[in-house]
C-alpha atoms as a PDB file:
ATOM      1  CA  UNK A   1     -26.903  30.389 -74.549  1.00  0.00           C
ATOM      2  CA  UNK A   2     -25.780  32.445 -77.292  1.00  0.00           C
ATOM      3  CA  UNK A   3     -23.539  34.590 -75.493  1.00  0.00           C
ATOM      4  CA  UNK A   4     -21.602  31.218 -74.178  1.00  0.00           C
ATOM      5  CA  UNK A   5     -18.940  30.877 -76.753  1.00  0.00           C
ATOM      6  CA  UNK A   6     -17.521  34.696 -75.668  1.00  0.00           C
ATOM      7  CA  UNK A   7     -17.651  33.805 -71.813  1.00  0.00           C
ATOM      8  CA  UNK A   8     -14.817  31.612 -72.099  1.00  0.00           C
ATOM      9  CA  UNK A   9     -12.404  33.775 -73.953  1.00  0.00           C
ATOM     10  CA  UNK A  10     -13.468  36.588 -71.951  1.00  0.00           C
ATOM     11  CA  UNK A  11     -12.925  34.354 -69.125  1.00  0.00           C
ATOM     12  CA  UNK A  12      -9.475  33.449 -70.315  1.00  0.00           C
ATOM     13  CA  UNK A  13      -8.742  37.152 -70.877  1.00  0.00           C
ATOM     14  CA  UNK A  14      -9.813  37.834 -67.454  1.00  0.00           C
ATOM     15  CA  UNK A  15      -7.572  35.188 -65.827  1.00  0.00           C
ATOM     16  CA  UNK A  16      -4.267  36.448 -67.647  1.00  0.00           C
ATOM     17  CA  UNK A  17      -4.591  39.232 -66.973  1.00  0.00           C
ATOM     18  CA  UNK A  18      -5.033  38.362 -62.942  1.00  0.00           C
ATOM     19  CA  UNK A  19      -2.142  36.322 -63.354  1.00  0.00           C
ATOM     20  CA  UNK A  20      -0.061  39.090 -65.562  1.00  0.00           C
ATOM     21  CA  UNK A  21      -1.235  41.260 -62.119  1.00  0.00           C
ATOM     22  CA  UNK A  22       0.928  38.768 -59.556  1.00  0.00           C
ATOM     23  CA  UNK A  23       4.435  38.470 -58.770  1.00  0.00           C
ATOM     24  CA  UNK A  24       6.287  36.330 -56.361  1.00  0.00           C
ATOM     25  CA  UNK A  25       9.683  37.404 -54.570  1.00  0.00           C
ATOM     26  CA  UNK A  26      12.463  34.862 -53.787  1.00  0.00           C
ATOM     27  CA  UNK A  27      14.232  34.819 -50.442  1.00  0.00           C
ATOM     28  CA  UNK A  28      17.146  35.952 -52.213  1.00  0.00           C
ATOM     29  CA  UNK A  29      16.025  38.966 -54.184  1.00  0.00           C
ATOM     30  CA  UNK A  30      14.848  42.268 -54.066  1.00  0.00           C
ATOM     31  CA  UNK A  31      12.362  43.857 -56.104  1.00  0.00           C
ATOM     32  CA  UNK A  32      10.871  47.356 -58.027  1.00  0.00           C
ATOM     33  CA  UNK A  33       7.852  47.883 -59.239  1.00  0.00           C
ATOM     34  CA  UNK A  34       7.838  50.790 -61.915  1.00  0.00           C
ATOM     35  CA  UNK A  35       5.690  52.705 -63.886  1.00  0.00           C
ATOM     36  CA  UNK A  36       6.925  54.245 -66.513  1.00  0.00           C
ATOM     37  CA  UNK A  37      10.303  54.374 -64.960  1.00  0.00           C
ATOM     38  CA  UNK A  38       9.159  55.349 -61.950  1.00  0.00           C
ATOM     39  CA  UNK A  39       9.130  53.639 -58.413  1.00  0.00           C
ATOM     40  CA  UNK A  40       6.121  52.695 -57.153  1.00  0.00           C
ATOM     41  CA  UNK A  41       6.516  49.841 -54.835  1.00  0.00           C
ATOM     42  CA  UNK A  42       9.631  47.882 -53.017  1.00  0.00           C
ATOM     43  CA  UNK A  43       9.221  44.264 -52.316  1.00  0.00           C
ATOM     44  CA  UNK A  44      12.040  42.984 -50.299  1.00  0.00           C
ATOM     45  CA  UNK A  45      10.274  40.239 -48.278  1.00  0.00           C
ATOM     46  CA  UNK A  46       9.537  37.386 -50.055  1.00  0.00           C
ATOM     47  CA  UNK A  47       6.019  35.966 -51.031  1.00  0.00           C
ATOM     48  CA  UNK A  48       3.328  37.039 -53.695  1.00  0.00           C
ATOM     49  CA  UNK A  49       3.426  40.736 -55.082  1.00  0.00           C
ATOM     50  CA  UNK A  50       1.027  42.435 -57.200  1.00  0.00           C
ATOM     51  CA  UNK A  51       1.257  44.933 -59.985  1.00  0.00           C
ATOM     52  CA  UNK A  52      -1.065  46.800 -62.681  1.00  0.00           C
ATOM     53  CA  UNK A  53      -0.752  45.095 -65.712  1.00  0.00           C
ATOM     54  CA  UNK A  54       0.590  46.570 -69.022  1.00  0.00           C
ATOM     55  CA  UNK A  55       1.334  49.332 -67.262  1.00  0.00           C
ATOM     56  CA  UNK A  56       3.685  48.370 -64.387  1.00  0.00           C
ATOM     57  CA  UNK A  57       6.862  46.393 -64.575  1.00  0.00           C
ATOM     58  CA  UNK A  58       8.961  44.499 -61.737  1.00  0.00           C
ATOM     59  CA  UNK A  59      12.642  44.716 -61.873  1.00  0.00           C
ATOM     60  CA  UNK A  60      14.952  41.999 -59.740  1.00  0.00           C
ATOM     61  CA  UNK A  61      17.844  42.276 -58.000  1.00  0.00           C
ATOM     62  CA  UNK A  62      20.191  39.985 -56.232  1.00  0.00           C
ATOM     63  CA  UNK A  63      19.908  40.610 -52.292  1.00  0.00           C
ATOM     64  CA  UNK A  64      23.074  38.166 -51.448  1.00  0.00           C
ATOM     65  CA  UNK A  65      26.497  38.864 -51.255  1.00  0.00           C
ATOM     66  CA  UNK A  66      28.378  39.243 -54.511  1.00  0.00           C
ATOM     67  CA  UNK A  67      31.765  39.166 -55.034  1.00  0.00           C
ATOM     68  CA  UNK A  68      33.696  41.364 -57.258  1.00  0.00           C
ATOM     69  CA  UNK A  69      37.445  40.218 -58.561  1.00  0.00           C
ATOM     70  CA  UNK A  70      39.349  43.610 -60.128  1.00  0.00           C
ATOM     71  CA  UNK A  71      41.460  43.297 -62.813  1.00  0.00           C
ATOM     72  CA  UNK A  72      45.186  43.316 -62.739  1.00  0.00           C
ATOM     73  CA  UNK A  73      46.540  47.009 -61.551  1.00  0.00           C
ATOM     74  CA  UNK A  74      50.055  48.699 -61.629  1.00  0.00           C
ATOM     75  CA  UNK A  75      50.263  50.841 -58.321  1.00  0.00           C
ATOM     76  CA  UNK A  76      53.461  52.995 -57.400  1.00  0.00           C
ATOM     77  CA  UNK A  77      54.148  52.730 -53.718  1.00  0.00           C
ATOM     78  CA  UNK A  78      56.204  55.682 -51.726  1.00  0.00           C
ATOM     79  CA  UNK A  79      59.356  54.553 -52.995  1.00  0.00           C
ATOM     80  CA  UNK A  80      58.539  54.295 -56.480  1.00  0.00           C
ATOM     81  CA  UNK A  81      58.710  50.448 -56.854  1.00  0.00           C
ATOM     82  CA  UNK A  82      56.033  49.905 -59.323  1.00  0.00           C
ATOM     83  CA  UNK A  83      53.783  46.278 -58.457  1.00  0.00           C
ATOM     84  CA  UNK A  84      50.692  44.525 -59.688  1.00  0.00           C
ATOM     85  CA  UNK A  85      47.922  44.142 -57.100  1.00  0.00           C
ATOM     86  CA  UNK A  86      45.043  41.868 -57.483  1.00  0.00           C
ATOM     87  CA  UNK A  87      42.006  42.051 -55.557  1.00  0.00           C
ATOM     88  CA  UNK A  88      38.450  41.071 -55.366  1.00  0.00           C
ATOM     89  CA  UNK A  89      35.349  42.818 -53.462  1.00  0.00           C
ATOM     90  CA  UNK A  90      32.745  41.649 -51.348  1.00  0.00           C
ATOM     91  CA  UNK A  91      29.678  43.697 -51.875  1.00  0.00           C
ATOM     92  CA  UNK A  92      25.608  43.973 -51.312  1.00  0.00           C
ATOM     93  CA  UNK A  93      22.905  46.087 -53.170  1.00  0.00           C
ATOM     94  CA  UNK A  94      21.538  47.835 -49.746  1.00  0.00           C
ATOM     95  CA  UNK A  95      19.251  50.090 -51.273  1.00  0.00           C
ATOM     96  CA  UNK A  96      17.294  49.362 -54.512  1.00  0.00           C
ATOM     97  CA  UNK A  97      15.786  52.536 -55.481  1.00  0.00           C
ATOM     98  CA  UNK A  98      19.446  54.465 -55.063  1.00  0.00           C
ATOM     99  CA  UNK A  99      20.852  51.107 -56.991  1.00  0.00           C
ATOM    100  CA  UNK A 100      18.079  52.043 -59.862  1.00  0.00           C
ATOM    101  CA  UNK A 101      19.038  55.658 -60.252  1.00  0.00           C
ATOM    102  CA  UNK A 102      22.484  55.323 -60.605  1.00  0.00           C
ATOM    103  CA  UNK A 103      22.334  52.469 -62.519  1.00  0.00           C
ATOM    104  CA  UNK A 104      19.406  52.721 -64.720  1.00  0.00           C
ATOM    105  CA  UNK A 105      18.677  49.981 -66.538  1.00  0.00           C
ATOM    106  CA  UNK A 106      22.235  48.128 -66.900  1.00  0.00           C
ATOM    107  CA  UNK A 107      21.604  46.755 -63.761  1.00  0.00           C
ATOM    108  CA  UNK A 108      24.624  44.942 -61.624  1.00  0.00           C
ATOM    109  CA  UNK A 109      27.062  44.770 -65.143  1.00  0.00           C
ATOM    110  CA  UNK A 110      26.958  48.822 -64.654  1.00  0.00           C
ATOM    111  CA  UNK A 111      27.486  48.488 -61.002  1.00  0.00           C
ATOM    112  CA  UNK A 112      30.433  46.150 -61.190  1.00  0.00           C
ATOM    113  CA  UNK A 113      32.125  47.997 -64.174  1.00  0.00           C
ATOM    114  CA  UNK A 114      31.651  51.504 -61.349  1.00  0.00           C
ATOM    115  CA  UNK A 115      32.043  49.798 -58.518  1.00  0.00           C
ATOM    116  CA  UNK A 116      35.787  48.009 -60.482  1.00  0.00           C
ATOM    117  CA  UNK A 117      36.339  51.883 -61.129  1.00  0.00           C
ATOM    118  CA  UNK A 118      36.215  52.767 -57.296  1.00  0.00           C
ATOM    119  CA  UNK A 119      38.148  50.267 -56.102  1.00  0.00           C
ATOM    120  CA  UNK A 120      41.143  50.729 -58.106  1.00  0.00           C
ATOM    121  CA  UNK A 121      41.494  54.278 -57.259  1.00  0.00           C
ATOM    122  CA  UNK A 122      40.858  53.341 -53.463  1.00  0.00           C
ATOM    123  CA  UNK A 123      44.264  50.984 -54.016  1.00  0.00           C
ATOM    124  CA  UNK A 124      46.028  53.545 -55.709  1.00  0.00           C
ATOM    125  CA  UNK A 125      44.775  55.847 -53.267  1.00  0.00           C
ATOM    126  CA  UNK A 126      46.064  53.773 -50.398  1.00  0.00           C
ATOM    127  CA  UNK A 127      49.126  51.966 -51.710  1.00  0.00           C
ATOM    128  CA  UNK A 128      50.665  55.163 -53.119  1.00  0.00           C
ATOM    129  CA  UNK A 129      51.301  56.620 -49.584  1.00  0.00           C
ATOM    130  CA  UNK A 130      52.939  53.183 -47.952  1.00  0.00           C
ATOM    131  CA  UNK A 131      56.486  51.566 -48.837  1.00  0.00           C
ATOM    132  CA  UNK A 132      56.682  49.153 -51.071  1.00  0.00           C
ATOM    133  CA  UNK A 133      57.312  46.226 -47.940  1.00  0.00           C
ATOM    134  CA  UNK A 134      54.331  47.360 -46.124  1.00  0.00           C
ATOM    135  CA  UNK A 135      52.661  45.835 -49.726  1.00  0.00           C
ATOM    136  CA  UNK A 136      54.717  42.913 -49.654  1.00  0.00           C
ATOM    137  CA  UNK A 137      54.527  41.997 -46.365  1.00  0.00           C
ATOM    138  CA  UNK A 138      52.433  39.965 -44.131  1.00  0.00           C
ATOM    139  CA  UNK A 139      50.020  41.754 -42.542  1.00  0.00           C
ATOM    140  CA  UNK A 140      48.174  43.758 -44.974  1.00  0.00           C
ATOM    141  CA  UNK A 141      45.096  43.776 -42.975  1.00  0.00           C
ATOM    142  CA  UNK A 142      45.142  47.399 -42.149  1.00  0.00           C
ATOM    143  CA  UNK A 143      46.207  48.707 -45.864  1.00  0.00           C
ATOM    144  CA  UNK A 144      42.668  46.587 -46.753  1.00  0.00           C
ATOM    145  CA  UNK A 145      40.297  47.819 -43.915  1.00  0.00           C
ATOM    146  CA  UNK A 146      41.729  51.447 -45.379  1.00  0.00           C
ATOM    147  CA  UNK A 147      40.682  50.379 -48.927  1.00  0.00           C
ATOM    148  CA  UNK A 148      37.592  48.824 -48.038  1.00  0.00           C
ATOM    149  CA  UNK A 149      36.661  52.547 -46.155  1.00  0.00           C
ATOM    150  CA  UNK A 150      37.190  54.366 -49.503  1.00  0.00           C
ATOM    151  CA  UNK A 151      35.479  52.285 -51.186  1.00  0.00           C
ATOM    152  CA  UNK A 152      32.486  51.888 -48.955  1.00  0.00           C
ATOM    153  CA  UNK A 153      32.218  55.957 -49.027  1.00  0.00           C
ATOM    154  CA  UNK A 154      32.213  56.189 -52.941  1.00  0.00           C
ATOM    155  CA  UNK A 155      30.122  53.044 -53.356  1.00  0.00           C
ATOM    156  CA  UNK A 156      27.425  54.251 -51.047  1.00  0.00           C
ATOM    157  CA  UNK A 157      25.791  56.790 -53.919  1.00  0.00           C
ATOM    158  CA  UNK A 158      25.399  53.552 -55.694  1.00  0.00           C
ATOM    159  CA  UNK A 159      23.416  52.126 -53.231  1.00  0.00           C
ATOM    160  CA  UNK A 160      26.101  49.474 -52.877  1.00  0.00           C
ATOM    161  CA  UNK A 161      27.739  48.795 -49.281  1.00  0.00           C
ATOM    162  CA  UNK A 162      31.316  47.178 -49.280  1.00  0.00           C
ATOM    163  CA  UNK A 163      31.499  44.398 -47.011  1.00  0.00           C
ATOM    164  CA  UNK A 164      35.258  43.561 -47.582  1.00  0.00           C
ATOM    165  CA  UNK A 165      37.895  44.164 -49.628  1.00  0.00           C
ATOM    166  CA  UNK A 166      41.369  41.555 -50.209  1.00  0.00           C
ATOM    167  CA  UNK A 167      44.485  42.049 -51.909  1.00  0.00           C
ATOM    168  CA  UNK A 168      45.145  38.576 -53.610  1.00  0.00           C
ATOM    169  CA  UNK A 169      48.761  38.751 -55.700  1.00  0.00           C
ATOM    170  CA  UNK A 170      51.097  41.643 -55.047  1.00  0.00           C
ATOM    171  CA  UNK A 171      54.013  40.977 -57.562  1.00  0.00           C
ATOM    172  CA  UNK A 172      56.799  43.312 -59.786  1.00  0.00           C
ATOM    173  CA  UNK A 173      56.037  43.747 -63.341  1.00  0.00           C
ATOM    174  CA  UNK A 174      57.353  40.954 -65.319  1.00  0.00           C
ATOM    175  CA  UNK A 175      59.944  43.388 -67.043  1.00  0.00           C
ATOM    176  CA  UNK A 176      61.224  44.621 -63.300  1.00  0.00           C
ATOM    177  CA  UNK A 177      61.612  40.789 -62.189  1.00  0.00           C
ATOM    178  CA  UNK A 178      64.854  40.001 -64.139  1.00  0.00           C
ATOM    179  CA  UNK A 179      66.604  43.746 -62.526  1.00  0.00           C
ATOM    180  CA  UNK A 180      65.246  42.688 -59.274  1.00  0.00           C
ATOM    181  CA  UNK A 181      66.565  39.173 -59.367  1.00  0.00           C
ATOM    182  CA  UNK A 182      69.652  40.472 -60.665  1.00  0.00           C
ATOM    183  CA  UNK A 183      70.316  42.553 -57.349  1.00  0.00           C
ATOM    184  CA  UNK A 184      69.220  40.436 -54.730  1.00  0.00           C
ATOM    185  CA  UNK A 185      71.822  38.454 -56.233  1.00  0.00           C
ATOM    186  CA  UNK A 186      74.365  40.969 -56.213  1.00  0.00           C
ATOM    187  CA  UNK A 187      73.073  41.336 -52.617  1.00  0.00           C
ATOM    188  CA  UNK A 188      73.996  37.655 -51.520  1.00  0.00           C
ATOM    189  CA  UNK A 189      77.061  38.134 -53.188  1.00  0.00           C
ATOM    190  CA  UNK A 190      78.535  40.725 -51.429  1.00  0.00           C
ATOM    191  CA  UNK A 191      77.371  39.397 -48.440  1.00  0.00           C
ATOM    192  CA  UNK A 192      78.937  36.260 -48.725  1.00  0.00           C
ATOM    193  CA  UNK A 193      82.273  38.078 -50.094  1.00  0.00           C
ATOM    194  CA  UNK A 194      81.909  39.807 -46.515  1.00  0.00           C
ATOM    195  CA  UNK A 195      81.688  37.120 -45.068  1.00  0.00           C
ATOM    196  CA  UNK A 196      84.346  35.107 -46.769  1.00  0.00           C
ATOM    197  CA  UNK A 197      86.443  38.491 -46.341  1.00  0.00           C
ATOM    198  CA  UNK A 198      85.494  37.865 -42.390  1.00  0.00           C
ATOM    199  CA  UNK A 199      86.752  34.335 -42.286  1.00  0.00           C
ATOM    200  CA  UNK A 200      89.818  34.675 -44.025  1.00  0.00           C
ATOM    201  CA  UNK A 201      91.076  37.431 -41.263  1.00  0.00           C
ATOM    202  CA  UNK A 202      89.992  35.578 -38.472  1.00  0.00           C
ATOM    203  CA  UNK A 203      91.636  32.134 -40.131  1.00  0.00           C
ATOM    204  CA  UNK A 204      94.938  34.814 -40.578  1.00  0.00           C
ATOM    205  CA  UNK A 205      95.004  35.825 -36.737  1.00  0.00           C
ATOM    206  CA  UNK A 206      94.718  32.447 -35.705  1.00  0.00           C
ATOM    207  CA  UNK A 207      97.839  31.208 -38.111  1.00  0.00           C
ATOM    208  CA  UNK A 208      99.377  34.136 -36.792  1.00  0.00           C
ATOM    209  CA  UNK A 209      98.741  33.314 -33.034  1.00  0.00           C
ATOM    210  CA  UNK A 210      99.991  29.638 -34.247  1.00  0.00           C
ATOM    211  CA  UNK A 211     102.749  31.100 -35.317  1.00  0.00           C
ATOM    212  CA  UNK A 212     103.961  33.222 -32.577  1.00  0.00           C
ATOM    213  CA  UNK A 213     102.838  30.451 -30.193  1.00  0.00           C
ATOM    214  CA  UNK A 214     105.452  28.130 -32.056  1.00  0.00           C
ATOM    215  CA  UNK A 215     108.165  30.781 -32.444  1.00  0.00           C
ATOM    216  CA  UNK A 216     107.756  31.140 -28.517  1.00  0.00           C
ATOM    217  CA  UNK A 217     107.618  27.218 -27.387  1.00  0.00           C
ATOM    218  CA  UNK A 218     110.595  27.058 -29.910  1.00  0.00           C
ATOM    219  CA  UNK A 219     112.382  29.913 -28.283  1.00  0.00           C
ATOM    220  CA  UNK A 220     112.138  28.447 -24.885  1.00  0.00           C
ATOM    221  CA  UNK A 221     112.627  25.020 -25.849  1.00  0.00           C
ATOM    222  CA  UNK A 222     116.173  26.590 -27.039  1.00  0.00           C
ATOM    223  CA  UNK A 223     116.980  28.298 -23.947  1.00  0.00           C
ATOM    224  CA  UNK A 224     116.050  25.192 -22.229  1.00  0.00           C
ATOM    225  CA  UNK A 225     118.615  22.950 -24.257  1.00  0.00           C
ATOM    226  CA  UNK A 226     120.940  25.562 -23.823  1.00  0.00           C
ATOM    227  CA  UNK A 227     120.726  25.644 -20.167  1.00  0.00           C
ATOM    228  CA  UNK A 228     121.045  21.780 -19.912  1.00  0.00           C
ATOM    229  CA  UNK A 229     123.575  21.679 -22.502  1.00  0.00           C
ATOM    230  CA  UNK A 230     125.975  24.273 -20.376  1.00  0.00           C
ATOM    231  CA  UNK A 231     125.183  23.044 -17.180  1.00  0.00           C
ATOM    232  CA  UNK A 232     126.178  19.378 -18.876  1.00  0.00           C
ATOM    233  CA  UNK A 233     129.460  20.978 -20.254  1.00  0.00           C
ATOM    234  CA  UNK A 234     130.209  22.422 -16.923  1.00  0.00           C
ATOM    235  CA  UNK A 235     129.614  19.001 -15.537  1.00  0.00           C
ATOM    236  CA  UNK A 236     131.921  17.893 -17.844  1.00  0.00           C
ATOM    237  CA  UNK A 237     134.351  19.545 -17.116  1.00  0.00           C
ATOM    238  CA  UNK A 238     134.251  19.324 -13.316  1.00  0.00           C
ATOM    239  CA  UNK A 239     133.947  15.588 -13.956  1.00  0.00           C
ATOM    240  CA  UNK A 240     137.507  16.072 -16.295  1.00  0.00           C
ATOM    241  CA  UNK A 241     139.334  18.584 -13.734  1.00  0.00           C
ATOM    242  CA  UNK A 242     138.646  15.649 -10.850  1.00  0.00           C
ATOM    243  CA  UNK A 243     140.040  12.716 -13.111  1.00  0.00           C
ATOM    244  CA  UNK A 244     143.313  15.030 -13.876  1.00  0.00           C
ATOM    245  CA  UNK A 245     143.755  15.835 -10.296  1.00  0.00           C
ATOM    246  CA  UNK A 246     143.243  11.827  -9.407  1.00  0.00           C
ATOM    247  CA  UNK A 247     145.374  10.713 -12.131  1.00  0.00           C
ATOM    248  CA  UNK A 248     147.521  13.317 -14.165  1.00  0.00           C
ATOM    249  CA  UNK A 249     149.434  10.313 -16.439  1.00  0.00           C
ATOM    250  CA  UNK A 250     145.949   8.557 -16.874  1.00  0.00           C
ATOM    251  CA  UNK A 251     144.051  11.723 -18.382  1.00  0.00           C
ATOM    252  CA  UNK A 252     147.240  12.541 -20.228  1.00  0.00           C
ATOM    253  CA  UNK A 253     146.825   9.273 -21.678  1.00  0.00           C
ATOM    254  CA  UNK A 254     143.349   9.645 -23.106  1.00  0.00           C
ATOM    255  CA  UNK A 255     143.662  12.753 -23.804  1.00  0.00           C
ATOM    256  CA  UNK A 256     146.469  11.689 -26.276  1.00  0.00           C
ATOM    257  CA  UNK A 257     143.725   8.469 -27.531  1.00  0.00           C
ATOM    258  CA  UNK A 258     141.564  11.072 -28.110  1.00  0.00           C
ATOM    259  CA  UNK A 259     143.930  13.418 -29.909  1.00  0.00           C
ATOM    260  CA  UNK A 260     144.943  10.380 -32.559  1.00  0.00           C
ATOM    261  CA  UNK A 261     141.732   9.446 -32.933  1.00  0.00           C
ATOM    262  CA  UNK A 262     140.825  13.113 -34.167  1.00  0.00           C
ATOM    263  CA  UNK A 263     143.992  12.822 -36.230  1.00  0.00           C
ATOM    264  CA  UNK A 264     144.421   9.862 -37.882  1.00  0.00           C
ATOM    265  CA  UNK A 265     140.409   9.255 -39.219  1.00  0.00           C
ATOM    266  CA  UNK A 266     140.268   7.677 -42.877  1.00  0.00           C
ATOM    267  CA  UNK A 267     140.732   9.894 -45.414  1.00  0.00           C
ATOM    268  CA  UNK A 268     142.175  12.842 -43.560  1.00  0.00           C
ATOM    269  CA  UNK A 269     144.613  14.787 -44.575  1.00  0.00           C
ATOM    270  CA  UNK A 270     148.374  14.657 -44.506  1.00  0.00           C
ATOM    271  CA  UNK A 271     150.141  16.156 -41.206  1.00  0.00           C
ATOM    272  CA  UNK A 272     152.973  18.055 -41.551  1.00  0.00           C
ATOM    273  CA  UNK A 273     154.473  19.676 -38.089  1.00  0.00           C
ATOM    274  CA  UNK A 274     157.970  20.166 -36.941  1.00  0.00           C
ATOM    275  CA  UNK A 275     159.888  17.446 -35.057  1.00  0.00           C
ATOM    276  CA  UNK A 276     159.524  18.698 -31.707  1.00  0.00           C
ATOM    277  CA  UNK A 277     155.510  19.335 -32.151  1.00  0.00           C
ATOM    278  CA  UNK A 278     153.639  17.955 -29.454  1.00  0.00           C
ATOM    279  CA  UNK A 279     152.491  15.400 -31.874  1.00  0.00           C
ATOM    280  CA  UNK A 280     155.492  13.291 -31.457  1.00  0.00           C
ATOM    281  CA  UNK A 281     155.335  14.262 -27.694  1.00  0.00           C
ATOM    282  CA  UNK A 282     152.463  12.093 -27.791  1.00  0.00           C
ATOM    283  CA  UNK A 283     153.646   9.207 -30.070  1.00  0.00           C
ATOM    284  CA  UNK A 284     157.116   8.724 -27.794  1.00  0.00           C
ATOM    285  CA  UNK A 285     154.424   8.600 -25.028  1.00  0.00           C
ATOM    286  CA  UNK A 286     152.226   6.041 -26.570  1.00  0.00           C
ATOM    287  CA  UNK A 287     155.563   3.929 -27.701  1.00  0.00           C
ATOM    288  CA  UNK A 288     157.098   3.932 -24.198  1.00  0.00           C
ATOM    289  CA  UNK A 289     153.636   2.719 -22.553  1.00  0.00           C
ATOM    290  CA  UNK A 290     153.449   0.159 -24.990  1.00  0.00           C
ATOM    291  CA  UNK A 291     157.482  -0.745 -24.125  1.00  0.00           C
ATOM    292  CA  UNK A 292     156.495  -1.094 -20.610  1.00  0.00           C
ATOM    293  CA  UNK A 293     158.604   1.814 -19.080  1.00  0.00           C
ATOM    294  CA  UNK A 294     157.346   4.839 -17.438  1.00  0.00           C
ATOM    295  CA  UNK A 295     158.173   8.178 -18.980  1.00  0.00           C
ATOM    296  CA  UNK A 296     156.314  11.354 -18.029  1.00  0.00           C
ATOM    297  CA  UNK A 297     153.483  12.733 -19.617  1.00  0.00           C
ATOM    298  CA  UNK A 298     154.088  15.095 -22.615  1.00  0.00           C
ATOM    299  CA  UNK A 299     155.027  18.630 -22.570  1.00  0.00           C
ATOM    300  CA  UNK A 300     152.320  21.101 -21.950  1.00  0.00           C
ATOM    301  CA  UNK A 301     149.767  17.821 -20.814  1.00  0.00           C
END
């Protein structure tokens, strides 16, 4: 009965340090068990796990998928047109003990500051030996298997395997935007002087096909008039040679209307002529019509 009162801390002793000797592993972990910095077990299924207490220690590690965003990075492409690339990192601790060594005991902060290491010189790797547009473009699905290859290689002494690699922002510099700007501008405007240029020749053939096209309708509308005007002047005249030949006194007679009425318009000047000028032919003519006795026509009629 005495030695009661000891049993129970003994007891208790007893118990913590069973309990100090278990473990238990999550689904989503992986675990070490070390001894003095030593392996001495791997636990990667989950359920209870046991250890030697005081002397053996169990070190976690994530077994899911982590992901891994790089900071901001200037690259130089073939044609030396510097651009900021963005990217993150998919990524899985495959192999614990390999994980441990290279590590030690900063765990996954070490890995991701290495693993941020590898990855930008896989993008400068990769992305210094393309154009600039194969960056900028579209597709960049093969420049990121490429990088993702690199990477995988170096990150495998880590222990690490690199599921997948994306470029997120490819952009100029913020001091390159302005130049850039500044000549896709000068860009649009020549091309739109070109064009410009392009429409004011084709708008000057045109006024000059106008042109010509006028000139020759105007030309042949001449002719035309010219034609009809001669062949009405030779009508004319036919129609003038018949009435003399009908009537010789007749057309004398309005030929001499005609000749006064030329002569004697308002405000015309003053005739002078000599006394036997045809002129007076005409008025002796007129006055001996208008007398009522026949004379014959004037001289030269």
């Amino acid at each position: 009965m005495a030695k009661a009162p000891f049993l129970i801390p003994a007891a208790v002793i007893v118990a913590g340090v069973a309990l100090s000797s278990l473990f238990v592993v999550d689904e989503r972990e992986r675990v070490l068990v070390l001894q003095f910095g030593q392996v001495k077990q791997i636990k990667d299924t989950p359920g209870l796990g046991f250890k030697v207490p005081l002397i053996q220690e169990v070190v976690r590690y994530d077994d899911r998928i982590l992901s891994l965003p790089t900071r901001p990075l200037e690259v130089t492409p073939l044609d030396d047109r510097r651009l900021v690339v963005d990217a993150f990192a998919r990524w899985r601790i495959v192999d614990v003990v390999k994980f441990r060594e290279a590590v030690g005991t900063g765990g996954e902060t070490v890995a991701k500051n290495r693993l941020d290491g590898i990855l930008n010189n896989a993008i400068r790797e990769v992305l210094g030996a393309v154009p600039s547009t194969a960056v900028l473009s579209d597709d960049r699905t093969p420049l990121m298997n490429r990088i993702r290859d690199l990477a995988k290689r170096e990150a495998a002494a880590l222990g690490i395997d690199v599921i997948d690699v994306r470029l997120t922002r490819t952009d100029l510099p913020d001091q390159n935007l302005s130049a850039t700007y500044d000549r896709m501008r000068a860009e649009r405007e020549r091309e739109a002087a070109d064009e410009r240029a392009r429409g004011g020749e084709a708008a000057q053939r045109v006024r000059a096909a106008a042109d010509r096209t006028v000139v020759e309708l105007t030309s042949e509308a001449n002719k035309q008039a010219e034609i009809i005007r001669g062949e009405a002047d030779a009508e004319a005249n036919r129609v003038y040679a018949e009435a003399y030949g009908a009537d010789p006194q007749f057309f004398a007679f309005t030929r001499a209307l005609q000749f006064y009425a030329q002569s004697m318009t308002p405000g015309s000047s003053s005739l002078v002529t000599q006394p036997d000028s045809v002129y007076f032919d005409y008025e002796r003519f007129l006055r001996s019509i208008g007398e009522g006795r026949a004379a014959p026509a004037p001289a030269g009629q």
